[in-house]
PDB file of N, CA and C in Angstrom:
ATOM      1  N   UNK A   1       0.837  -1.174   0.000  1.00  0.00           N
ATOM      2  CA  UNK A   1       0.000   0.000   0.000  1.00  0.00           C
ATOM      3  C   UNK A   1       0.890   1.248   0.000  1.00  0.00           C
ATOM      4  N   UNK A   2       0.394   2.152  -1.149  1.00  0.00           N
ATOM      5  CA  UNK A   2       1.269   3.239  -0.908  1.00  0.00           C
ATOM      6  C   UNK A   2       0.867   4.188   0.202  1.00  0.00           C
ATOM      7  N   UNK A   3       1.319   5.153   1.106  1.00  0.00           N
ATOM      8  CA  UNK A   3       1.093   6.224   2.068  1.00  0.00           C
ATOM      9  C   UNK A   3       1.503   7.285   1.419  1.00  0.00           C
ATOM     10  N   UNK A   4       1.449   8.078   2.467  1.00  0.00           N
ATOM     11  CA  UNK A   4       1.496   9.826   1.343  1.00  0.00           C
ATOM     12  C   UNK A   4       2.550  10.353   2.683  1.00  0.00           C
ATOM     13  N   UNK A   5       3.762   9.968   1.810  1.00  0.00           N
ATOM     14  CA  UNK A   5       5.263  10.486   2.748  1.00  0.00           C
ATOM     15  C   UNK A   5       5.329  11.739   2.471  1.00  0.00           C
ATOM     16  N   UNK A   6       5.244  12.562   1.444  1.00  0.00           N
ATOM     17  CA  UNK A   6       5.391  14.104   0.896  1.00  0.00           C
ATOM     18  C   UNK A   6       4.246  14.601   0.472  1.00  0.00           C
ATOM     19  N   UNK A   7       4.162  15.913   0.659  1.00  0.00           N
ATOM     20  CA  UNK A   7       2.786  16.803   0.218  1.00  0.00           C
ATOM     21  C   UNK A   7       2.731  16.771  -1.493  1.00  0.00           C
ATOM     22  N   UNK A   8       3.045  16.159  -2.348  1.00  0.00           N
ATOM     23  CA  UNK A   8       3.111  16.468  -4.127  1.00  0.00           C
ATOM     24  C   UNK A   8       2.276  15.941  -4.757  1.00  0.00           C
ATOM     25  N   UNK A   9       1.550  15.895  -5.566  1.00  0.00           N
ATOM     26  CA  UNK A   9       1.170  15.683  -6.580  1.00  0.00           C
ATOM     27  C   UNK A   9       2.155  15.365  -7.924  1.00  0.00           C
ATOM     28  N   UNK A  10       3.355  15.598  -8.055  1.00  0.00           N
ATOM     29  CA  UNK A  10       4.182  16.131  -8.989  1.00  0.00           C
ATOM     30  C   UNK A  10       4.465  14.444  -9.788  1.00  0.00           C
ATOM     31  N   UNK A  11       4.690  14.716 -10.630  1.00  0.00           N
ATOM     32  CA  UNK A  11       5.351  13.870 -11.642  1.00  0.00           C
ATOM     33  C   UNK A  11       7.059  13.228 -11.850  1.00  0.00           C
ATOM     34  N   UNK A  12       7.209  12.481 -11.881  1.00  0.00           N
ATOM     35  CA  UNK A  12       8.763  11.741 -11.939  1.00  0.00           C
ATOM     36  C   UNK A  12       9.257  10.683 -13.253  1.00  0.00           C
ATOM     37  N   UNK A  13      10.257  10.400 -13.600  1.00  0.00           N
ATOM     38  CA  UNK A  13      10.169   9.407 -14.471  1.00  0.00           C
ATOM     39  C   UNK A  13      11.130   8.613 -13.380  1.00  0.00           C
ATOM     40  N   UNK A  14      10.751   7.266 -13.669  1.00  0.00           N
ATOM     41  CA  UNK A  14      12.143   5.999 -13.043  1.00  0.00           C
ATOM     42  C   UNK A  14      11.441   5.135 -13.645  1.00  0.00           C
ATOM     43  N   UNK A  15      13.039   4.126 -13.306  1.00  0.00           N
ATOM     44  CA  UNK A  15      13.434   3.428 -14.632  1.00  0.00           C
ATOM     45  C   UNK A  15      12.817   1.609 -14.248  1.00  0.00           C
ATOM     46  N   UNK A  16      12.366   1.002 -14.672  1.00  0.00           N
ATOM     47  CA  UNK A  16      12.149  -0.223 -14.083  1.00  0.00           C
ATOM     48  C   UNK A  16      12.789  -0.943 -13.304  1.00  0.00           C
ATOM     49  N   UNK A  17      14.060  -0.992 -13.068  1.00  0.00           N
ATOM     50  CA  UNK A  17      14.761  -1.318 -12.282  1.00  0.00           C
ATOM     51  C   UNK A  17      14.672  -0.923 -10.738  1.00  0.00           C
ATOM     52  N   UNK A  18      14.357   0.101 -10.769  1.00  0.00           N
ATOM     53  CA  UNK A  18      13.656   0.321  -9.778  1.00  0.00           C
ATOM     54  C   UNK A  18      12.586   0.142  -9.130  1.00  0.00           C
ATOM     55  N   UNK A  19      11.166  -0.060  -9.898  1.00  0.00           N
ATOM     56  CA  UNK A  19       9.929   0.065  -9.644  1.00  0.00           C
ATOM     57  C   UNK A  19       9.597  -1.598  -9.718  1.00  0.00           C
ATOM     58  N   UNK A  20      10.116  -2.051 -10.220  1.00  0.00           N
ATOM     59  CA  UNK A  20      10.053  -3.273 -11.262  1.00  0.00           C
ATOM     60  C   UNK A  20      10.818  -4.448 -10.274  1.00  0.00           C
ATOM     61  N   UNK A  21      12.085  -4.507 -10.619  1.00  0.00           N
ATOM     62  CA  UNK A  21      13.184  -4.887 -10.097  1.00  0.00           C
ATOM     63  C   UNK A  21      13.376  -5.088  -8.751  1.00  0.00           C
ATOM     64  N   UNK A  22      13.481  -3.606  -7.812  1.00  0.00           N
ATOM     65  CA  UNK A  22      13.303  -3.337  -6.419  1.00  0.00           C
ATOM     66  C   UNK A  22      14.373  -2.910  -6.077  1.00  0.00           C
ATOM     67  N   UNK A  23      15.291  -2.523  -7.250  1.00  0.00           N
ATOM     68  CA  UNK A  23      16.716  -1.459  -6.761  1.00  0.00           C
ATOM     69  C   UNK A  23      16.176  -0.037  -6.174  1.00  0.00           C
ATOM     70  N   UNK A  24      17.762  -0.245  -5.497  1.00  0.00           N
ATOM     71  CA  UNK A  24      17.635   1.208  -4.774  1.00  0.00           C
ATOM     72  C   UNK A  24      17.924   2.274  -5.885  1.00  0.00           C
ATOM     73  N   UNK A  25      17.634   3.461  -5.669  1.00  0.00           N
ATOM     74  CA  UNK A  25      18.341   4.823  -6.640  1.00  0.00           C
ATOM     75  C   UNK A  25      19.321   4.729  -6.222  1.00  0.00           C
ATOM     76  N   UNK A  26      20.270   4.427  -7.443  1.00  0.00           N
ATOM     77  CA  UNK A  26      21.617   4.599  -7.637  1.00  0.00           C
ATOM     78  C   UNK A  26      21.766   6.001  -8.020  1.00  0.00           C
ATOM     79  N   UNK A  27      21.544   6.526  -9.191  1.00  0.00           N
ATOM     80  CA  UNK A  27      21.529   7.769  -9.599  1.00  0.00           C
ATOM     81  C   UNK A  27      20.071   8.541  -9.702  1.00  0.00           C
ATOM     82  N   UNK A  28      20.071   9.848  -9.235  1.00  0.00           N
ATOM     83  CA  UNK A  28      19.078  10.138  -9.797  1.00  0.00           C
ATOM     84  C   UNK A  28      19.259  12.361 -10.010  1.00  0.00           C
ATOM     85  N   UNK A  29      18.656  12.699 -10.644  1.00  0.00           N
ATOM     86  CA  UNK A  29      18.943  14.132 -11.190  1.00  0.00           C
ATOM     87  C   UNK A  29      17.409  14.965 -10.883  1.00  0.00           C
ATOM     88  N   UNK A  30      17.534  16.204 -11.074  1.00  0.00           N
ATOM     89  CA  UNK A  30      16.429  17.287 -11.400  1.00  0.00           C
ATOM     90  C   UNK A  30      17.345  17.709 -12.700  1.00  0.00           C
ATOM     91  N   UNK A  31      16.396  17.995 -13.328  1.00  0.00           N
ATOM     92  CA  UNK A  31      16.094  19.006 -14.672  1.00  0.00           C
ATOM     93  C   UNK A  31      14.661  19.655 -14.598  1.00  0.00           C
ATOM     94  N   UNK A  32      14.754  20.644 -15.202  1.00  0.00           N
ATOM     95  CA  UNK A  32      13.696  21.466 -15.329  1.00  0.00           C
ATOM     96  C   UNK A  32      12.297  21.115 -15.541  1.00  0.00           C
ATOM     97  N   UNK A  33      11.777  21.016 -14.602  1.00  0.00           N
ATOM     98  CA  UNK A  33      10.345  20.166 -15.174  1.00  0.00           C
ATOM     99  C   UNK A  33       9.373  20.606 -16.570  1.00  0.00           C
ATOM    100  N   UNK A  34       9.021  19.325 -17.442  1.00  0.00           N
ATOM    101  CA  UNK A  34       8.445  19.823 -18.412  1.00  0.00           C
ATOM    102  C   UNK A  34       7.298  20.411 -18.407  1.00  0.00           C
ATOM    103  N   UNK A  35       6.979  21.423 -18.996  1.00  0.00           N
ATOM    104  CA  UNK A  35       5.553  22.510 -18.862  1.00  0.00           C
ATOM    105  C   UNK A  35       4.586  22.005 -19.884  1.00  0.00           C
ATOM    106  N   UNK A  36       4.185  20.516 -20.457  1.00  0.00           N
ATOM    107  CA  UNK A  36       3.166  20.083 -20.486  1.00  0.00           C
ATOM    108  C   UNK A  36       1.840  20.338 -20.512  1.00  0.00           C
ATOM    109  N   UNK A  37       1.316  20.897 -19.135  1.00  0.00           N
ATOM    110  CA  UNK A  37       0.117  20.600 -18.555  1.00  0.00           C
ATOM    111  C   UNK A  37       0.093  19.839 -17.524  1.00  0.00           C
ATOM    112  N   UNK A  38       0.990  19.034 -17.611  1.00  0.00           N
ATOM    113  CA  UNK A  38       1.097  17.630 -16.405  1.00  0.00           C
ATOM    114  C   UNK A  38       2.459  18.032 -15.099  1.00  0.00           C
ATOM    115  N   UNK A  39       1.431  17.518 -13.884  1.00  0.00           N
ATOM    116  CA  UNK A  39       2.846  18.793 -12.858  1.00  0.00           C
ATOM    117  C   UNK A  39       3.729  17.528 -12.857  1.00  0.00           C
ATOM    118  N   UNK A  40       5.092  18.198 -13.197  1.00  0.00           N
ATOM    119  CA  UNK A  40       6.309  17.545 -13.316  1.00  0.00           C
ATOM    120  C   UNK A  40       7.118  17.855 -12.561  1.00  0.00           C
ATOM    121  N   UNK A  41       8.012  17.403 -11.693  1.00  0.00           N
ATOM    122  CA  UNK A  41       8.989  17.883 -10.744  1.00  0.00           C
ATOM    123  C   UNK A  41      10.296  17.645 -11.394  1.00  0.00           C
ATOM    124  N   UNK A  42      10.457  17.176 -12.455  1.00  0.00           N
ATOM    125  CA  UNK A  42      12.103  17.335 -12.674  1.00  0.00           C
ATOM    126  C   UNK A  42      12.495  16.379 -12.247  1.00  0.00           C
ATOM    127  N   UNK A  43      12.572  15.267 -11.664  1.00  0.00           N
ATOM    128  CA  UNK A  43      13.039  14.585 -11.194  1.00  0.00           C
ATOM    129  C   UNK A  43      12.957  13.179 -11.761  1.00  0.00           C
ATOM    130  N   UNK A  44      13.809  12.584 -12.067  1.00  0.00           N
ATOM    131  CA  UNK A  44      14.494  11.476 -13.107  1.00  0.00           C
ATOM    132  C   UNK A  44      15.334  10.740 -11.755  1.00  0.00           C
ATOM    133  N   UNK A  45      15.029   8.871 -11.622  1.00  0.00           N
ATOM    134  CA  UNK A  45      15.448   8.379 -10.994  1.00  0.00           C
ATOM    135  C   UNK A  45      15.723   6.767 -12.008  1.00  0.00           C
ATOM    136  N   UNK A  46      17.240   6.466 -11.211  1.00  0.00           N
ATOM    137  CA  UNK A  46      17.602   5.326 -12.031  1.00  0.00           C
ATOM    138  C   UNK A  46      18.220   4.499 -11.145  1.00  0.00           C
ATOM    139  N   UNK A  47      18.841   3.219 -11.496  1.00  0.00           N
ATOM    140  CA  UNK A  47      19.756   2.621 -10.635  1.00  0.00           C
ATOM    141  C   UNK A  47      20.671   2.589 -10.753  1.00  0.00           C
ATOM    142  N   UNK A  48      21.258   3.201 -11.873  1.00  0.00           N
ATOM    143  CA  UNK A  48      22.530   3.492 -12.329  1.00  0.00           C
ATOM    144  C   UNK A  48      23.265   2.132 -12.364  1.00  0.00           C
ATOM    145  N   UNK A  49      22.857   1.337 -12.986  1.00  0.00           N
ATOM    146  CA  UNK A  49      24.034   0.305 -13.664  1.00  0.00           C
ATOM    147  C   UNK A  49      23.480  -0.459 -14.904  1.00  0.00           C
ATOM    148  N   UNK A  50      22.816   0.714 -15.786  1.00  0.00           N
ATOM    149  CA  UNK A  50      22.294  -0.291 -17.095  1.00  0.00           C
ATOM    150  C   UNK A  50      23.040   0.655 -17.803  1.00  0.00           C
ATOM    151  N   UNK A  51      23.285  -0.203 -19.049  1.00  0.00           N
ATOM    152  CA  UNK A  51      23.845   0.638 -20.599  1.00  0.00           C
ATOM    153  C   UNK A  51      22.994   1.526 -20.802  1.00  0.00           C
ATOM    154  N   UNK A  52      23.994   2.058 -21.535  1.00  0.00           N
ATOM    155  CA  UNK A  52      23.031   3.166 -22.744  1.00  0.00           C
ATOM    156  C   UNK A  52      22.073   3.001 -23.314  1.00  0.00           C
ATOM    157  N   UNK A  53      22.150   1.315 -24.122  1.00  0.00           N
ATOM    158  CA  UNK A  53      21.277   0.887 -24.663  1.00  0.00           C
ATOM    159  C   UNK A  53      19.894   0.995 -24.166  1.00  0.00           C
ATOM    160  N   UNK A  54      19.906   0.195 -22.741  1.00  0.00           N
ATOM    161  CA  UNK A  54      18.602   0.279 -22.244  1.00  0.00           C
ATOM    162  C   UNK A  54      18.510   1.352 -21.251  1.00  0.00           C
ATOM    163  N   UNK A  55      18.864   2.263 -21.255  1.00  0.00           N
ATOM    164  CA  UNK A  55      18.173   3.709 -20.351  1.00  0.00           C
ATOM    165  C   UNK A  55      17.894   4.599 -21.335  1.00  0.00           C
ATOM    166  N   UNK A  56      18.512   4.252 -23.176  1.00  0.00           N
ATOM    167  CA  UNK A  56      17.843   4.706 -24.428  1.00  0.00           C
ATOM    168  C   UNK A  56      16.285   4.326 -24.922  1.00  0.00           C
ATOM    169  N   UNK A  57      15.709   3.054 -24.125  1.00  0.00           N
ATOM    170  CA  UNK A  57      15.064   2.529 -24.219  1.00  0.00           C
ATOM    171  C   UNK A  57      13.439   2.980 -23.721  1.00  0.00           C
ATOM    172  N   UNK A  58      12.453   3.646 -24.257  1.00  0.00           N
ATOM    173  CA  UNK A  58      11.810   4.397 -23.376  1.00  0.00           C
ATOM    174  C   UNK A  58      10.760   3.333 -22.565  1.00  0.00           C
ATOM    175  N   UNK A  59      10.780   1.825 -23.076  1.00  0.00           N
ATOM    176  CA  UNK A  59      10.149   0.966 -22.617  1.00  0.00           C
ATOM    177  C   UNK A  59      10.382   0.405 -21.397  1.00  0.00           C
ATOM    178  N   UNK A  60      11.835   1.333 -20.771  1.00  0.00           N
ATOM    179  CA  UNK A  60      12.226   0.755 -19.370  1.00  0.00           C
ATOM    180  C   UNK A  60      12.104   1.637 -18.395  1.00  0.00           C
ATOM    181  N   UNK A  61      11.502   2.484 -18.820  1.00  0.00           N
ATOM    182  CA  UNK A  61      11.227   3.840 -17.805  1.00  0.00           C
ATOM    183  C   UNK A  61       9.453   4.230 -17.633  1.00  0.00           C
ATOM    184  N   UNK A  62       9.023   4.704 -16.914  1.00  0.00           N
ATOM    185  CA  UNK A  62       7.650   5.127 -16.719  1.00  0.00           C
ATOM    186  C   UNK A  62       7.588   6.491 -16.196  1.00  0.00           C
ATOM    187  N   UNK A  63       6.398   7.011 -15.801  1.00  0.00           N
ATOM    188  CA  UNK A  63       5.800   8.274 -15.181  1.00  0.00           C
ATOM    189  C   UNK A  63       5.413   7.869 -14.163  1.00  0.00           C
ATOM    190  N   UNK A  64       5.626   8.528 -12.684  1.00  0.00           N
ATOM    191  CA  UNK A  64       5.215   8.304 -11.717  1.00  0.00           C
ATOM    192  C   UNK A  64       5.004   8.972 -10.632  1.00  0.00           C
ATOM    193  N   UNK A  65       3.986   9.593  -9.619  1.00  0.00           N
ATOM    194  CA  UNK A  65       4.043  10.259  -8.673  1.00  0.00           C
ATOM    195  C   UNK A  65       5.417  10.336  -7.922  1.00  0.00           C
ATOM    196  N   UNK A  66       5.884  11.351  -7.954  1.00  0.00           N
ATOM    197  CA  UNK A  66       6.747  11.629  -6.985  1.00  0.00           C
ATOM    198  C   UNK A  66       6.427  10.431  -5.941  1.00  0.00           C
ATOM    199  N   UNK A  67       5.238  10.899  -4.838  1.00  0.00           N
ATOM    200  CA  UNK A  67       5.097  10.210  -3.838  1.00  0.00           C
ATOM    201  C   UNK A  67       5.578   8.674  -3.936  1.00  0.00           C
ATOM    202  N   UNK A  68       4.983   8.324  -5.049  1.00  0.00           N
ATOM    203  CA  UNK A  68       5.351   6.673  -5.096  1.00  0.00           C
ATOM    204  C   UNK A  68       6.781   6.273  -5.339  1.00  0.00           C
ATOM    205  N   UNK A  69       7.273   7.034  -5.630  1.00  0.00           N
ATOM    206  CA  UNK A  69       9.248   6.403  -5.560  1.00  0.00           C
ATOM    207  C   UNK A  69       9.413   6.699  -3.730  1.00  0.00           C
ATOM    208  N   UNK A  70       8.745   7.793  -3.675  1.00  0.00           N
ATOM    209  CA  UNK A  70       9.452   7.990  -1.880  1.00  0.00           C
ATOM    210  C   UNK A  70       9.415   6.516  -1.418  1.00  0.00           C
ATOM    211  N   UNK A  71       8.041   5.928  -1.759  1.00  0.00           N
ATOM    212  CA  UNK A  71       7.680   4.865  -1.085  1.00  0.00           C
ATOM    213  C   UNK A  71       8.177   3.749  -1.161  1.00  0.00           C
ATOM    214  N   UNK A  72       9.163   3.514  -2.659  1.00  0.00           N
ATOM    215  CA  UNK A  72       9.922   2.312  -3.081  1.00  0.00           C
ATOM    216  C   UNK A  72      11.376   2.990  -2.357  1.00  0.00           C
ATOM    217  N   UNK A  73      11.960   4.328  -2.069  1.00  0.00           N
ATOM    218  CA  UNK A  73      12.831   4.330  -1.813  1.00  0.00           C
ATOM    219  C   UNK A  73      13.361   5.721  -0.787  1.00  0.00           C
ATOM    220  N   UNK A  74      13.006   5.841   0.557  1.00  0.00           N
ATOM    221  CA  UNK A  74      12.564   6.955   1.145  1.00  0.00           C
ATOM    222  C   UNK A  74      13.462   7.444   1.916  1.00  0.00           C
ATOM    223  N   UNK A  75      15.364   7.478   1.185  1.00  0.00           N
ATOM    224  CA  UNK A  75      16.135   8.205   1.566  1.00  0.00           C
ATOM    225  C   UNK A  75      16.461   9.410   0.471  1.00  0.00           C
ATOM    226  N   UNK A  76      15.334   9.551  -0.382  1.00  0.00           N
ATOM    227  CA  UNK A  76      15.825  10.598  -1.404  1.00  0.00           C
ATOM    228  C   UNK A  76      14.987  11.793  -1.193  1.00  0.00           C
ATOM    229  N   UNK A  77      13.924  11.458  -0.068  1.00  0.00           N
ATOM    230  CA  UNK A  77      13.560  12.185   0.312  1.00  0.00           C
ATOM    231  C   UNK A  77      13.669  13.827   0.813  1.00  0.00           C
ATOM    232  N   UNK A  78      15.103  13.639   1.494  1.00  0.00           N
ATOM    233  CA  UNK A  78      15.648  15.017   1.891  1.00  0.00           C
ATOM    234  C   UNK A  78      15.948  15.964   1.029  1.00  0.00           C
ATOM    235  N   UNK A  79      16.229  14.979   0.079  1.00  0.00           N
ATOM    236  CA  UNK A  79      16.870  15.532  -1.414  1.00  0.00           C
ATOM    237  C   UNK A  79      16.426  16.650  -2.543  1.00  0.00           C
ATOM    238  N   UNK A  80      14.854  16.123  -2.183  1.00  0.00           N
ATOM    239  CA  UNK A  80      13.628  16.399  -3.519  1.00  0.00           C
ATOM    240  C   UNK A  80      13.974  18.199  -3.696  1.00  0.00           C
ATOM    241  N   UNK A  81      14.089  18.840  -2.461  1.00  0.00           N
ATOM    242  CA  UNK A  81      13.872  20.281  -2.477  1.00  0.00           C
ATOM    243  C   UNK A  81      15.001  20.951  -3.778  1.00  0.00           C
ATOM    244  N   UNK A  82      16.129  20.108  -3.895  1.00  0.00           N
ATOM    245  CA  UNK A  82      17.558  20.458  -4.640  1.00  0.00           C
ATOM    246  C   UNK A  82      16.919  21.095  -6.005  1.00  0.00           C
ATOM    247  N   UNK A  83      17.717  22.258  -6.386  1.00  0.00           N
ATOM    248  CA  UNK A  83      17.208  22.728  -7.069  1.00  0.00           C
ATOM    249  C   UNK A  83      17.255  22.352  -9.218  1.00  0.00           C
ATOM    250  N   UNK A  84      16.655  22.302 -10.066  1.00  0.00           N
ATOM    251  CA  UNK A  84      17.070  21.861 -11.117  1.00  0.00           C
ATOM    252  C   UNK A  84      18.594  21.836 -11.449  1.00  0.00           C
ATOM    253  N   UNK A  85      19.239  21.074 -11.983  1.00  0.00           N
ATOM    254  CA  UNK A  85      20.419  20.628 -12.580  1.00  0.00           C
ATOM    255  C   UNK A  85      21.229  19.953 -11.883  1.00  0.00           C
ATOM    256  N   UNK A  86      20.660  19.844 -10.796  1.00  0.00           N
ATOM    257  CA  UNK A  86      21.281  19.073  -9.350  1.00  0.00           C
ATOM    258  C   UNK A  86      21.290  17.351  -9.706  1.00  0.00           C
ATOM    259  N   UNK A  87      22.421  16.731  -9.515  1.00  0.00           N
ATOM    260  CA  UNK A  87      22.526  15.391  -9.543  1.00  0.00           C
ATOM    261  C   UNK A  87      22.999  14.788  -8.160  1.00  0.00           C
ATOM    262  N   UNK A  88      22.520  13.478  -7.924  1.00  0.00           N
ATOM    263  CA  UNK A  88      23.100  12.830  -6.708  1.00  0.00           C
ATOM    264  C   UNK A  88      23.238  11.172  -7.194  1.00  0.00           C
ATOM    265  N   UNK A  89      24.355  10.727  -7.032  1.00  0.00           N
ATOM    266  CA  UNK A  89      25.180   8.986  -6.970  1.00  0.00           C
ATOM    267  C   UNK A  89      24.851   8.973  -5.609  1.00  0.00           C
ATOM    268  N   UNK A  90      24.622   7.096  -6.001  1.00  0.00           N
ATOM    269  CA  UNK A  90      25.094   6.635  -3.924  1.00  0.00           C
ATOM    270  C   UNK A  90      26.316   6.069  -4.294  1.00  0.00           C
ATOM    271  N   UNK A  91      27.247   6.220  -3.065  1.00  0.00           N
ATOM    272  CA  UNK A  91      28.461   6.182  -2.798  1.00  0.00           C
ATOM    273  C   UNK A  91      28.721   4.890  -2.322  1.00  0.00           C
ATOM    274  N   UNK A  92      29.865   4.575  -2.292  1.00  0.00           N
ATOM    275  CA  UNK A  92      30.720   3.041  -1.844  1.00  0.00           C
ATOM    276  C   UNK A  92      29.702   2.598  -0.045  1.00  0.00           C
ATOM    277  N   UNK A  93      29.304   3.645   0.469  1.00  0.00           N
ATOM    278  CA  UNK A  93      28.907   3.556   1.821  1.00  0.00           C
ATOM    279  C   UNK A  93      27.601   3.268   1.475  1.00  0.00           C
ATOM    280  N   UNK A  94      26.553   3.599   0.512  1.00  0.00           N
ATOM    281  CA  UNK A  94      25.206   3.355   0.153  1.00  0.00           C
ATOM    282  C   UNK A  94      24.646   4.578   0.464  1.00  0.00           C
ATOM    283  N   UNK A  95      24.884   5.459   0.532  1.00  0.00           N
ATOM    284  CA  UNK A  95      24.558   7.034   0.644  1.00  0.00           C
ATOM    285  C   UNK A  95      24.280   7.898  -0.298  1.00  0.00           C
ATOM    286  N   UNK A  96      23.488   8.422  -1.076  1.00  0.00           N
ATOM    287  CA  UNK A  96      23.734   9.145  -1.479  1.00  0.00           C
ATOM    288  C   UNK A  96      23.629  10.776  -1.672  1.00  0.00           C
ATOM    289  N   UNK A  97      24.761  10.975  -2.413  1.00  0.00           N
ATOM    290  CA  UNK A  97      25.925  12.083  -2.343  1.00  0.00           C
ATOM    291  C   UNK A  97      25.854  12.844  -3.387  1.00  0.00           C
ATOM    292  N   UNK A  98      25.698  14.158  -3.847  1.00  0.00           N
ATOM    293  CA  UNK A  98      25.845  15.140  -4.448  1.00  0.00           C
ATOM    294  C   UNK A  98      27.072  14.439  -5.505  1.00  0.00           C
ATOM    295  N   UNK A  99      26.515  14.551  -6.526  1.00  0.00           N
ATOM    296  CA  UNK A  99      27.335  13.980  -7.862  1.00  0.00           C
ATOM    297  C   UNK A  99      28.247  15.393  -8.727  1.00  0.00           C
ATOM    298  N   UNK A 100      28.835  16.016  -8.413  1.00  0.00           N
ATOM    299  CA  UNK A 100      29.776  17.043  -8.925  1.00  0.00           C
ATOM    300  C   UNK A 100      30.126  17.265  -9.842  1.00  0.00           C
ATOM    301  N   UNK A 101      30.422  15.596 -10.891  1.00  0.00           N
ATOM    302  CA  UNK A 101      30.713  15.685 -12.258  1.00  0.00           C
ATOM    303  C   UNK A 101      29.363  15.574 -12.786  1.00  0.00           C
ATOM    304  N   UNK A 102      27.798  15.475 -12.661  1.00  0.00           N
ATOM    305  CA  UNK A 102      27.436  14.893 -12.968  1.00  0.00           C
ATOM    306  C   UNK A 102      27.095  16.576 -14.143  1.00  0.00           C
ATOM    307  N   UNK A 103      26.348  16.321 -15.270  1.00  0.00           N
ATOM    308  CA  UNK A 103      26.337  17.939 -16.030  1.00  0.00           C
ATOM    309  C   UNK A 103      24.593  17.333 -16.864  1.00  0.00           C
ATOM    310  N   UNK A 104      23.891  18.220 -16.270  1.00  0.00           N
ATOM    311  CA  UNK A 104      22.794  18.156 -16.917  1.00  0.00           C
ATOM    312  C   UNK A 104      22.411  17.967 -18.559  1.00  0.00           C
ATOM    313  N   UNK A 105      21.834  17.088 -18.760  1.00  0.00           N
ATOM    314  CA  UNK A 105      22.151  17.091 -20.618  1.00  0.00           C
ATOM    315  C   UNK A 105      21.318  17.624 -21.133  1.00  0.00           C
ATOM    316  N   UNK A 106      21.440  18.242 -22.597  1.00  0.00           N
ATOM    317  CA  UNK A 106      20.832  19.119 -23.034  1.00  0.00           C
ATOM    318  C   UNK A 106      19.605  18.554 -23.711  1.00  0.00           C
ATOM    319  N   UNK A 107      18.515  19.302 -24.010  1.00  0.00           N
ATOM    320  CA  UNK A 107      17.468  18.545 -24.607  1.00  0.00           C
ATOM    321  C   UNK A 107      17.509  18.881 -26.227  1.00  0.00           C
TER     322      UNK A 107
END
């Protein structure tokens, strides 16, 4: 059952591996949320260990309430407020950590 960990409505993409699978966010970013119509938070979550191939793949990714990743994974929580272009890796400790190299890609 999902609960309602955060006040949002907002929109997310993650990747099956996550939702699917039951990995933790390995990587995950803000970019600018798309202005649609549909509330989007920018926020893109992955597990960070698939190819190119398949994170090229749009059949391995979905749309999803914000709320509902908190619920598959509810240390990224603190995180959400970070502002667009912001990236975070988890680290050798399982933490994750402000990603420094990480560089927002262009659309």
């Amino acid at each position: 059952m999902i609960k309602r960990l955060i006040d949002s409505n907002e929109g997310c993409i993650a990747s099956d591996r996550i939702t699917v699978d039951g990995c933790k966010v390995g990587f995950m970013y803000r970019e600018e949320p798309y202005q649609n119509g549909n509330p989007d938070s920018g926020w893109r979550f992955m597990a960070g260990d698939k190819s190119d191939e398949y994170m090229n793949n749009p059949a391995n990714h979905s749309v999803y309430q914000l709320n509902t990743i908190c619920n598959y994974v509810n240390d990224i929580i603190p995180l959400l407020n970070s502002a667009p272009g912001t990236g975070y890796i988890r680290d050798e400790n399982g933490k994750l950590v402000l990603d420094e190299e990480w560089e927002e890609p262009e659309n």
